[in-house]
Protein backbone atom coordinates (compact mmCIF):
# COMPACT_ATOMS: atom_id res chain seq x y z
CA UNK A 1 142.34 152.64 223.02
CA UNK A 2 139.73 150.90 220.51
CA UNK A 3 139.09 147.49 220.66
CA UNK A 4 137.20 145.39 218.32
CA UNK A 5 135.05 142.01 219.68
CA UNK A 6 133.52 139.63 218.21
CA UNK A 7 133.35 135.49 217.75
CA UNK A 8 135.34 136.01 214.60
CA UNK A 9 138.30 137.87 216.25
CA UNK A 10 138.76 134.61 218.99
CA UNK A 11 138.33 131.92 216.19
CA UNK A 12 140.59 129.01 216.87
CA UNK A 13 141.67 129.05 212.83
CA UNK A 14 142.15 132.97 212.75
CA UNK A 15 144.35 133.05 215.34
CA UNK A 16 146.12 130.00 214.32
CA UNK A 17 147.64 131.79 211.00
CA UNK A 18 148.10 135.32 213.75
CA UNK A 19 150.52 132.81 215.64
CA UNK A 20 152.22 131.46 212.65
CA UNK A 21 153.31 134.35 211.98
CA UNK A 22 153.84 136.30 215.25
CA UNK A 23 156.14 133.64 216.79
CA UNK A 24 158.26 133.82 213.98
CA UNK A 25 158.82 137.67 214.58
CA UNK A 26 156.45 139.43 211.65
CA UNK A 27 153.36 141.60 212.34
CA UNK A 28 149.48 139.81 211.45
CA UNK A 29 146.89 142.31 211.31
CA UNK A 30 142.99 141.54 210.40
CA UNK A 31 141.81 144.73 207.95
CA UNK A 32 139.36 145.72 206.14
CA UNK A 33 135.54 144.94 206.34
CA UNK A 34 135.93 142.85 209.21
CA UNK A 35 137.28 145.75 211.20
CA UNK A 36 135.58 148.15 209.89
CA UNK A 37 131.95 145.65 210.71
CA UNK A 38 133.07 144.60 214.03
CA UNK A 39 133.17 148.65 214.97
CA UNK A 40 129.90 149.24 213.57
CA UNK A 41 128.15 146.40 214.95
CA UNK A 42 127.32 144.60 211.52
CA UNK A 43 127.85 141.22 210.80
CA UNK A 44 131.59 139.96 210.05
CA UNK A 45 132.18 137.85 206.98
CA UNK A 46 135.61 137.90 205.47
CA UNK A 47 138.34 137.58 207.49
CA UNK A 48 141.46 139.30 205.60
CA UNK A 49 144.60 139.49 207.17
CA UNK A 50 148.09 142.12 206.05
CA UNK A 51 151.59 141.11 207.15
CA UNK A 52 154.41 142.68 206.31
CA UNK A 53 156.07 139.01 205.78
CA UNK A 54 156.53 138.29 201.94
CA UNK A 55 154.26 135.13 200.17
CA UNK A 56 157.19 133.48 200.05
CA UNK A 57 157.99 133.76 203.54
CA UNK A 58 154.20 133.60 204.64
CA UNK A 59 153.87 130.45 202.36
CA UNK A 60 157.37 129.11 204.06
CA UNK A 61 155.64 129.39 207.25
CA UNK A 62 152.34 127.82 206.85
CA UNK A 63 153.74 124.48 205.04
CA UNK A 64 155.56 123.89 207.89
CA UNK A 65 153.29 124.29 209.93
CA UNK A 66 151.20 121.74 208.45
CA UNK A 67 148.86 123.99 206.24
CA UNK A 68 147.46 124.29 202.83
CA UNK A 69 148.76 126.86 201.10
CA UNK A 70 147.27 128.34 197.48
CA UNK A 71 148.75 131.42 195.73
CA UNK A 72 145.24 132.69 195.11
CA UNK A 73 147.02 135.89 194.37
CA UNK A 74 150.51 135.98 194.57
CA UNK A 75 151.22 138.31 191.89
CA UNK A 76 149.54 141.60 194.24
CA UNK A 77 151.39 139.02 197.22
CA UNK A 78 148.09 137.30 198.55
CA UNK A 79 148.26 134.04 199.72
CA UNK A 80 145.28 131.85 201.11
CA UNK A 81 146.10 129.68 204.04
CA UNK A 82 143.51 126.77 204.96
CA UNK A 83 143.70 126.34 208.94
CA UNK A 84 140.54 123.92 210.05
CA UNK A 85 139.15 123.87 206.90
CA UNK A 86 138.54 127.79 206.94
CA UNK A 87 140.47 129.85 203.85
CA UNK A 88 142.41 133.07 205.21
CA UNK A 89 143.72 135.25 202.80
CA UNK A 90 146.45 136.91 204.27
CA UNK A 91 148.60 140.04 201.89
CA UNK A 92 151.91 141.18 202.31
CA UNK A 93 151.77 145.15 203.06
CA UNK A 94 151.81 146.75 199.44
CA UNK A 95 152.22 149.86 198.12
CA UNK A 96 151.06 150.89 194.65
CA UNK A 97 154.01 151.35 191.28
CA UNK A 98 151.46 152.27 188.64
CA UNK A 99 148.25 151.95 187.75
CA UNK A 100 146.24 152.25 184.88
CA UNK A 101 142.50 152.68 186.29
CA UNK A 102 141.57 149.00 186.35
CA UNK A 103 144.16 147.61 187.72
CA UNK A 104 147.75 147.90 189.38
CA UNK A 105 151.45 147.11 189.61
CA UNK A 106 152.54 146.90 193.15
CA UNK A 107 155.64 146.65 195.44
CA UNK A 108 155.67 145.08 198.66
CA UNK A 109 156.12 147.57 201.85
CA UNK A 110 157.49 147.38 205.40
CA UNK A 111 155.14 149.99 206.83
CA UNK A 112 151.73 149.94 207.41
CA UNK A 113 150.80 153.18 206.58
CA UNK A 114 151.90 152.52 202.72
CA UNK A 115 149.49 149.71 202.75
CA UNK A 116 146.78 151.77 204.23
CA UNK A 117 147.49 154.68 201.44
CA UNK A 118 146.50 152.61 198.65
CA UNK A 119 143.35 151.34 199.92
CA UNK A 120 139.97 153.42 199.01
CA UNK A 121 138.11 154.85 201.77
CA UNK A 122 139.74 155.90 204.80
CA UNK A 123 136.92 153.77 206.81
CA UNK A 124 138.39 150.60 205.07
CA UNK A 125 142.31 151.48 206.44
CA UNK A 126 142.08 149.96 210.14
CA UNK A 127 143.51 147.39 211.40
CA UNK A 128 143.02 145.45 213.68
CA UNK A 129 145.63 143.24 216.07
CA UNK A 130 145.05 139.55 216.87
CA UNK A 131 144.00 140.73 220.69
CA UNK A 132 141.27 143.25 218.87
CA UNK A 133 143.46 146.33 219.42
CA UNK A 134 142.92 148.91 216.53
CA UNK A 135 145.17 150.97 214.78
CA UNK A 136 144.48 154.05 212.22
CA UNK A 137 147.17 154.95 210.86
CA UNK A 138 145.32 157.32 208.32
CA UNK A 139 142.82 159.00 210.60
CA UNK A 140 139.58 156.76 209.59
CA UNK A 141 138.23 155.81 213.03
CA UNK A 142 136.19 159.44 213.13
CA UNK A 143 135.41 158.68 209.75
CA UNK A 144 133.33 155.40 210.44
CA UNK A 145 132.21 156.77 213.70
CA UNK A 146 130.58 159.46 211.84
CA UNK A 147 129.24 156.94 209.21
CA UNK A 148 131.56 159.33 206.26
CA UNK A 149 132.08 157.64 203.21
CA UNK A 150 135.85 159.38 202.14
CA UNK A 151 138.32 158.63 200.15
CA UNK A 152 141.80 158.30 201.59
CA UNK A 153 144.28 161.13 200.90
CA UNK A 154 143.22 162.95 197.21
CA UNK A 155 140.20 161.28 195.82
CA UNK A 156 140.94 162.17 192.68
CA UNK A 157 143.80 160.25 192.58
CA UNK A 158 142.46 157.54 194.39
CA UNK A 159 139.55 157.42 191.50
CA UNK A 160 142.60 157.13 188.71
CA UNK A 161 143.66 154.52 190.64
CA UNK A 162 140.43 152.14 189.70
CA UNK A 163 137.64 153.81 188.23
CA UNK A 164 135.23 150.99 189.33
CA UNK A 165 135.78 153.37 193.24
CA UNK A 166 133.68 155.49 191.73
CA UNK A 167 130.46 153.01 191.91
CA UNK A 168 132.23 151.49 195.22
CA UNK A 169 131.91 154.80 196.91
CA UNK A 170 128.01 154.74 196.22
CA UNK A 171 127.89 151.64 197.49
CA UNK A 172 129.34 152.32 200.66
CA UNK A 173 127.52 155.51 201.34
CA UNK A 174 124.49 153.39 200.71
CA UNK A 175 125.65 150.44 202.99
CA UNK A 176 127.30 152.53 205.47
CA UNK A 177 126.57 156.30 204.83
CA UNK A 178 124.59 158.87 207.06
CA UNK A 179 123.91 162.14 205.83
CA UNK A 180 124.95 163.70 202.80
CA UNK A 181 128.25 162.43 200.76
CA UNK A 182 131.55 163.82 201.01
CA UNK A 183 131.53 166.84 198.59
CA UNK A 184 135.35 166.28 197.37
CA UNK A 185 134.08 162.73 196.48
CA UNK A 186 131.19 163.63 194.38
CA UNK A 187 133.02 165.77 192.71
CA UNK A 188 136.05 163.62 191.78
CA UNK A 189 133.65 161.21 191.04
CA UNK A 190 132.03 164.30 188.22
CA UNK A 191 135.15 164.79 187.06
CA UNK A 192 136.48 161.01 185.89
CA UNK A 193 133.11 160.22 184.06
CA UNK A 194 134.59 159.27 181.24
CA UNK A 195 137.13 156.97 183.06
CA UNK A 196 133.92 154.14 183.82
CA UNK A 197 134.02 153.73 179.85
CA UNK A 198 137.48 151.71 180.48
CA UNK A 199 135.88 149.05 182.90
CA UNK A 200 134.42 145.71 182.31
CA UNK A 201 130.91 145.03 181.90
CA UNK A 202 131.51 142.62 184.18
CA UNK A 203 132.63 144.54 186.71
CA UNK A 204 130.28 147.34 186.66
CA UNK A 205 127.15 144.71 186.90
CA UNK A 206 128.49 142.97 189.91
CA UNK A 207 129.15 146.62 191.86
CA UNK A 208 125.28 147.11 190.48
CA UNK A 209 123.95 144.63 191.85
CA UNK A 210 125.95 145.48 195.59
CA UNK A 211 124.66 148.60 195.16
CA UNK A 212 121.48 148.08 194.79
CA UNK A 213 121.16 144.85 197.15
CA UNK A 214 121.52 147.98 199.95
CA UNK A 215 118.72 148.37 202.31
CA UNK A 216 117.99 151.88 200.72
CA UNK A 217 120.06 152.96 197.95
CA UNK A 218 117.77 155.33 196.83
CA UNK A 219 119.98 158.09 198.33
CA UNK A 220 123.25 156.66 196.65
CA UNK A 221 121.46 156.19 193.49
CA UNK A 222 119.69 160.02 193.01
CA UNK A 223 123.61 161.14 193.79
CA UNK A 224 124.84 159.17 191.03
CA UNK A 225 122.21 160.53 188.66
CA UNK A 226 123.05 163.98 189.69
CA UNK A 227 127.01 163.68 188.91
CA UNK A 228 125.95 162.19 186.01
CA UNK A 229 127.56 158.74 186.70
CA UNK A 230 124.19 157.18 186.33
CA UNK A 231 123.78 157.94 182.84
CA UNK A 232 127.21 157.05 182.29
CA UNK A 233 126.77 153.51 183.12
CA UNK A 234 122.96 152.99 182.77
CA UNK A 235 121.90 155.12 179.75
CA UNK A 236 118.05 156.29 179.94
CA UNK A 237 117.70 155.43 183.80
CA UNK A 238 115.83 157.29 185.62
CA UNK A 239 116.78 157.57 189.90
CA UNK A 240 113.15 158.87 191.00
CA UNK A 241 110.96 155.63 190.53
CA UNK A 242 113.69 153.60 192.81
CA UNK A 243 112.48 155.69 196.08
CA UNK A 244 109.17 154.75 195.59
CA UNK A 245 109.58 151.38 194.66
CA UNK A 246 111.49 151.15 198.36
CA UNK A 247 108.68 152.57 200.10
CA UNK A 248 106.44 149.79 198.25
CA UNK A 249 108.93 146.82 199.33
CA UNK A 250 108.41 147.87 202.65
CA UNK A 251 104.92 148.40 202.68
CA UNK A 252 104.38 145.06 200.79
CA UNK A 253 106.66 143.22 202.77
CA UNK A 254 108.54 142.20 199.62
CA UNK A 255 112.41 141.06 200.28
CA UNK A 256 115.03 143.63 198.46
CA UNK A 257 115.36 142.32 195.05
CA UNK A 258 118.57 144.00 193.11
CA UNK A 259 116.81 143.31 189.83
CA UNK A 260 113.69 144.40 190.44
CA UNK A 261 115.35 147.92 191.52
CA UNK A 262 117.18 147.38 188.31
CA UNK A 263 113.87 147.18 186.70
CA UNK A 264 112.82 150.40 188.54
CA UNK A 265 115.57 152.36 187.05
CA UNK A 266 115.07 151.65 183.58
CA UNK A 267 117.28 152.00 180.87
CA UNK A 268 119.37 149.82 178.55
CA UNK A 269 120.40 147.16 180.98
CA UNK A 270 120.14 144.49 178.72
CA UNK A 271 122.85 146.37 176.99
CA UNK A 272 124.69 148.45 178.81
CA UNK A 273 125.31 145.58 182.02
CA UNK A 274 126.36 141.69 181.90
CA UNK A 275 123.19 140.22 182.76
CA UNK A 276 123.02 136.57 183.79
CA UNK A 277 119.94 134.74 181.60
CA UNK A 278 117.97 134.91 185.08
CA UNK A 279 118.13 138.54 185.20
CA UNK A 280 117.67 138.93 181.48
CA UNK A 281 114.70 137.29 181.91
CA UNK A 282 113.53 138.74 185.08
CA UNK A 283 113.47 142.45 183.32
CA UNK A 284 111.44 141.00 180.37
CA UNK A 285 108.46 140.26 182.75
CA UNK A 286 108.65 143.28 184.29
CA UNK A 287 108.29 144.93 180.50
CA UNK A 288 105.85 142.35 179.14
CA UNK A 289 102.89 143.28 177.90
CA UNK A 290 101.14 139.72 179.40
CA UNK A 291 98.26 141.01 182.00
CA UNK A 292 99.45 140.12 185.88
CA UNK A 293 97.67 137.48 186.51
CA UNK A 294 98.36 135.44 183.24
CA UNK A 295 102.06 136.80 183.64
CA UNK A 296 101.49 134.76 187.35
CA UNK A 297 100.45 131.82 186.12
CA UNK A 298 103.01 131.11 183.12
CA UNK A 299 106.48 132.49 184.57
CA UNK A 300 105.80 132.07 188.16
CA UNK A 301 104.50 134.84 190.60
CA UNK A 302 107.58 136.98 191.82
CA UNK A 303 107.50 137.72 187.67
CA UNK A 304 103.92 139.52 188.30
CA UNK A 305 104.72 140.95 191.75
CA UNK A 306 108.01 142.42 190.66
CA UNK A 307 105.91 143.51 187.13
CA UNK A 308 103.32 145.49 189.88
CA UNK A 309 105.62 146.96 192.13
CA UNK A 310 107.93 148.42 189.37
CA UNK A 311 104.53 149.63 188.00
CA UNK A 312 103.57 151.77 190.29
CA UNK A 313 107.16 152.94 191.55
CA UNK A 314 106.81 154.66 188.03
CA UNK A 315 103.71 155.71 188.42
CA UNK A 316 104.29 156.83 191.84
CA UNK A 317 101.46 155.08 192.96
CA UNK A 318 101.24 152.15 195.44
CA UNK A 319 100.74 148.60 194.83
CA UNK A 320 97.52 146.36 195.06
CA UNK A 321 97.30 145.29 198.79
CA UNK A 322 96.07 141.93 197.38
CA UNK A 323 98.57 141.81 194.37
CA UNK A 324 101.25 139.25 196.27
CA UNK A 325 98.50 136.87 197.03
CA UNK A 326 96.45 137.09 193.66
CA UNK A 327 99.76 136.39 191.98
CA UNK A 328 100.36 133.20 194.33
CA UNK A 329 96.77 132.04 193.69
CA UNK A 330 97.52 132.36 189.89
CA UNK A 331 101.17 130.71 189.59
CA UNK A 332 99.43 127.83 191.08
CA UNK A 333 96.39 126.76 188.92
CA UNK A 334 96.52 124.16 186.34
CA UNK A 335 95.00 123.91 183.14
CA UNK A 336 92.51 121.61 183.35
CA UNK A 337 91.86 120.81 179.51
CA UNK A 338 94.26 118.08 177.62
CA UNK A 339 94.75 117.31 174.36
CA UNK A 340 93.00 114.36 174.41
CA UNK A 341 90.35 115.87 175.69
CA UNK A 342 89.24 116.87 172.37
CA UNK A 343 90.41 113.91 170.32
CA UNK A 344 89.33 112.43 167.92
CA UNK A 345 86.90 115.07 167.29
CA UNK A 346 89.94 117.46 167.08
CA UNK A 347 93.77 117.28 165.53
CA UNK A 348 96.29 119.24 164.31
CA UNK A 349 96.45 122.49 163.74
CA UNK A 350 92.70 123.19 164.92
CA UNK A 351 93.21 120.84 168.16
CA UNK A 352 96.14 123.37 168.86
CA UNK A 353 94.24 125.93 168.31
CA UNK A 354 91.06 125.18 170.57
CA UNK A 355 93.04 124.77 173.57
CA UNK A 356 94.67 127.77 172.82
CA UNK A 357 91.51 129.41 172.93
CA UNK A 358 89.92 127.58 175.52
CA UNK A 359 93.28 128.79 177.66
CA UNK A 360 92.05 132.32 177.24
CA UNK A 361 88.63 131.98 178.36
CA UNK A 362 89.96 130.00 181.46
CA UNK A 363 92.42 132.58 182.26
CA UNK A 364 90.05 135.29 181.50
CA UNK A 365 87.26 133.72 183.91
CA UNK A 366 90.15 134.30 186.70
CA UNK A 367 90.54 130.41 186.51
CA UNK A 368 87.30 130.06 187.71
CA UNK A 369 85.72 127.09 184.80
CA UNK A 370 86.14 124.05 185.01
CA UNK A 371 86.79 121.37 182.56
CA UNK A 372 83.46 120.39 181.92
CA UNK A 373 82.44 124.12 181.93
CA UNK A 374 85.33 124.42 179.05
CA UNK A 375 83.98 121.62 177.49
CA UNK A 376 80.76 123.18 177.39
CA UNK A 377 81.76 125.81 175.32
CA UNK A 378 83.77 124.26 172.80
CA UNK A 379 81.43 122.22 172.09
CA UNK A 380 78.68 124.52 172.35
């Protein structure tokens, strides 16, 4: 028998909803990432419980009980229950109608198993009971002891399902993956290229940015080039610089960035993903043409560091031991010139115009004149 532990599984609020709707004869099962954490030893976020009580009945149970109750989801029959101020989302067992690769019409089940059949990877279908028992109905527990990133059943037809499980199972491998992928995945995932042309912008950034938030998705990412999915979502990226610019992180000590492995890659992200301004503007500095150091000083020094690293990723080269620090000096300095001054002897255009100047030569010296050496020169 497997048993799942944790904090999370003995939460006063957690098993407050199990109770509400065990004592009134239905089944509460936590599933999902929790489970499938817990059993790896990684932290537990989510808590996501399955019933096989409907939202109405679910919904029935929890307002009498006292708690808040907010269709969050009611048309795929997910319901979020507030119990001590923590939100559980709790799903009636579902099985799928028809879908249409984003998205799907479903019916409500009475057996597990149907529920666990329309989920993705076979490591995501266990459950787990409010005492921590485990159940598989699908056969995923060797799965996730084995750290093997499969689909559940025929991936194929688990792809058609949602095309966006093609970047998902990437991002698992690279979260949870040893070894190489599962061969039937990659190629299912080969085969339903063209399907990723049907999904959101929207939805492909935000499994980007997953992806590469992993602690190495290097791996993941040199698969996707060679399948070809890549290219497909990232046109004129290229996988090799993002290995080296992992091995530069680390020997840095610079925290994973998702953009700045975006930057890595290359490509047409500003058109091809939906980029929040921050990001927009993050890949900029890593493509401007502004020297480090002056890059440093005007947008702030991760804009230089990340600028550096992506760099040499490219050039397969490392990064300037000094480069975090020389960035830190220069996104602190001042200008030490004002506008007044050079008045009156200066206005307008050419008062503009000499501090502009006068800018250069300070940033040039490596910030190193002073305002009287500044005025010096002007002057001179």
């Amino acid at each position: 028998m497997t048993r799942v532990t944790g904090a999370w599984l003995n939460d006063p609020a957690a098993q407050e909803v199990c109770r509400l709707l065990t004592n009134s004869g239905h089944q509460a099962w936590f599933v999902g990432g929790c489970v499938r954490n817990a059993l790896l030893g990684a932290p537990v976020s989510d808590l996501d419980l399955t019933t096989d009580a409907t939202p109405d009945v679910v919904t029935r149970l929890a307002t009498a009980a006292g708690l808040k109750v907010v269709p969050t989801g009611i048309d795929h029959g997910t319901v979020t229950i507030i119990a001590q101020n923590t939100p559980f989302e709790v799903t009636t067992f579902r099985r799928d109608v028809a879908t249409d690769g984003r998205r799907a019409v479903v019916a409500f089940a009475d057996d597990m198993a149907d529920d666990a059949r329309r989920r993705d990877f076979t490591m995501n279908a266990l459950y787990a009971g409010p005492d921590g028992v485990v159940v598989d109905p699908l056969g995923g527990l060797p799965d996730l002891v084995a750290r093997r990133v499969r689909f559940i059943e025929d991936a194929d037809m688990r792809i058609k399902e949602d095309y966006l499980r093609i970047l998902r199972f990437f991002r698992f491998h690279a979260f949870y993956g040893a070894d190489d992928l599962d061969p039937d995945a990659l190629a299912a995932c080969a085969a339903n290229l063209d399907g990723l042309a049907s999904l959101s912008r929207e939805r492909v950034t935000a499994e980007m940015f997953k992806l590469l938030s992993a602690p190495d998705p290097a791996p993941a990412v040199a698969s996707m080039a060679a399948t070809g999915v890549l290219s497909q979502i990232l046109p004129g990226a290229d996988a090799a610089p993002l290995a080296v610019l992992i091995h530069i992180e680390g020997a840095a000590g610079l925290p994973p960035s998702a953009v700045r492995r975006l930057g890595a890659l290359g490509g047409d992200a500003a058109g091809a993903l939906k980029l929040s301004k921050r990001d927009a503007l993050a890949l900029e500095h890593m493509r401007s043409d502004l020297p480090l150091l002056e890059l440093a000083y005007r947008h702030g020094a991760e804009a230089a560091i990340n600028k550096a690293a992506v760099a040499a990723a490219v050039l397969g080269q490392e990064i300037d031991t000094n480069m975090a620090k020389n960035a830190q000096f220069a996104a602190s300095q001042t200008f030490p010139l004002q506008a007044a001054d050079l008045m009156p002897d200066l206005h307008g255009p050419a008062l503009g115009q000499a501090l502009k100047k006068a800018e250069a030569v300070w940033i040039a010296s490596g910030f190193a004149l002073t305002k009287a050496d500044l005025l010096r020169q002007l002057r001179g």
